[in-house]
Protein backbone atom coordinates (compact mmCIF):
# COMPACT_ATOMS: atom_id res chain seq x y z
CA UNK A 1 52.73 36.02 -98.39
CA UNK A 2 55.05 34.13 -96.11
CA UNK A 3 58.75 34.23 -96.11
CA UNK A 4 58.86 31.18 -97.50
CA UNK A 5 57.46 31.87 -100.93
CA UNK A 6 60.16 34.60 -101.62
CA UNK A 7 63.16 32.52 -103.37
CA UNK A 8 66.32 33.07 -102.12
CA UNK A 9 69.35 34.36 -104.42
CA UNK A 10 73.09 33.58 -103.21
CA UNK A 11 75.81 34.70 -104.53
CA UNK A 12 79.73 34.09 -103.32
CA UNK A 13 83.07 33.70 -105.04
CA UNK A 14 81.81 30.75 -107.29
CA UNK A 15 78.76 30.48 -108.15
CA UNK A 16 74.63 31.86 -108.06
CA UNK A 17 72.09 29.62 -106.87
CA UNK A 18 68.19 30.22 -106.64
CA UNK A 19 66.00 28.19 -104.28
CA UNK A 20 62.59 28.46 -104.16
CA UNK A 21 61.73 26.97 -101.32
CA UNK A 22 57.61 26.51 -101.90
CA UNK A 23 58.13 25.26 -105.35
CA UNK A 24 61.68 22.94 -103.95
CA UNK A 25 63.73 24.27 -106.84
CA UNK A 26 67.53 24.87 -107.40
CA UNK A 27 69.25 26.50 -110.07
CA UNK A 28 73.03 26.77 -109.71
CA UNK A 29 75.21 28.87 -112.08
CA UNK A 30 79.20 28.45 -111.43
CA UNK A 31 81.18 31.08 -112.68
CA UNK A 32 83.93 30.31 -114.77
CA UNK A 33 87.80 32.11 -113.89
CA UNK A 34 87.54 35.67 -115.85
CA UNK A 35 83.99 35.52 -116.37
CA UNK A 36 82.49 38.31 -116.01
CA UNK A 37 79.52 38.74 -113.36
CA UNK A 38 77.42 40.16 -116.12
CA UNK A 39 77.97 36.98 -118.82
CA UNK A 40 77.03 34.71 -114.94
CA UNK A 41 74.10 36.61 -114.87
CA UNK A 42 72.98 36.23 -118.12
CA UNK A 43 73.46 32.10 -117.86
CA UNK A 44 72.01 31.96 -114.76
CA UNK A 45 68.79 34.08 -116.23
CA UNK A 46 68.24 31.68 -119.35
CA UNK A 47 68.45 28.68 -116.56
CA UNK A 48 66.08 30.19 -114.42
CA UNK A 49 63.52 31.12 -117.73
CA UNK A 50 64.25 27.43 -119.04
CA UNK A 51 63.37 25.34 -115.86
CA UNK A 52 60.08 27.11 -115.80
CA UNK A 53 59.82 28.33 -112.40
CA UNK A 54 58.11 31.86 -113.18
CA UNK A 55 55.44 29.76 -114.98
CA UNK A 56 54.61 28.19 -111.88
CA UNK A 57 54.66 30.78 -109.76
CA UNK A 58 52.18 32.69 -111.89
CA UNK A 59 50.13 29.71 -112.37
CA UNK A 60 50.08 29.10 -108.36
CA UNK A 61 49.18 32.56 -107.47
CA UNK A 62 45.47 32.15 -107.94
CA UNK A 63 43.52 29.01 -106.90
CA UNK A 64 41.98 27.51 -109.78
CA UNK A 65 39.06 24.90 -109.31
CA UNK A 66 39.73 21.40 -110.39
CA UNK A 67 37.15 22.02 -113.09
CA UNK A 68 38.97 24.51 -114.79
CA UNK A 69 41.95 22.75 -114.50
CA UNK A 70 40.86 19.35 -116.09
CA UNK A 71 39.17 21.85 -118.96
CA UNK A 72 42.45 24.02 -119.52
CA UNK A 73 44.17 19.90 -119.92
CA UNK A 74 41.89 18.93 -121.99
CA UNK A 75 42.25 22.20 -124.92
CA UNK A 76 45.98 21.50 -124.65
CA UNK A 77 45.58 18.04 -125.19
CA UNK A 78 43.34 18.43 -128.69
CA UNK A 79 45.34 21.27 -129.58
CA UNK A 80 48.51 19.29 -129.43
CA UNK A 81 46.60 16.35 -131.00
CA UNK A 82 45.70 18.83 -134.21
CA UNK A 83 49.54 20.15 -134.49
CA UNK A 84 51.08 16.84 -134.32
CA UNK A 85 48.24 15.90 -137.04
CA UNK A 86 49.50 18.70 -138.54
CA UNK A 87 52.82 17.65 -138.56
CA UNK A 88 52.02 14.27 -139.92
CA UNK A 89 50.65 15.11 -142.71
């Protein structure tokens, strides 16, 4: 791997921020006065988990033929189709 798939985690007086510079992503965290670095942490964790970024990065780590690809669409696709019929009903 290069050193440009590694994200990058800063941290100064004010605030986190992750960039991941092969997927162009930026989470920012700013800590609030008398937070605590742990409670920062924790926010900046369930930002990072929410914007889907590890996803990604798992997904990219293998090539995957366009074949696959347009079958793994296609499952989700009916399988969202039955829970929203589902739903419906």
């Amino acid at each position: 791997m290069s050193l440009s798939t590694y994200p990058i985690i800063l941290y100064d007086n004010w605030h986190f921020s992750f960039l991941s510079l092969s997927f162009r992503t930026m989470i920012e965290v700013n800590i609030k006065d008398n937070e605590s670095l742990e409670r920062a942490l924790r926010r900046f964790k369930k930002k990072w988990e929410r914007s889907g970024v590890l996803k990604d990065v798992k997904r990219k780590a293998f090539y995957e033929k366009p074949s696959v690809t347009k079958r793994i669409a296609k499952k989700q696709t009916i399988r969202r189709a039955i829970r929203l019929a589902k739903f419906n009903n």
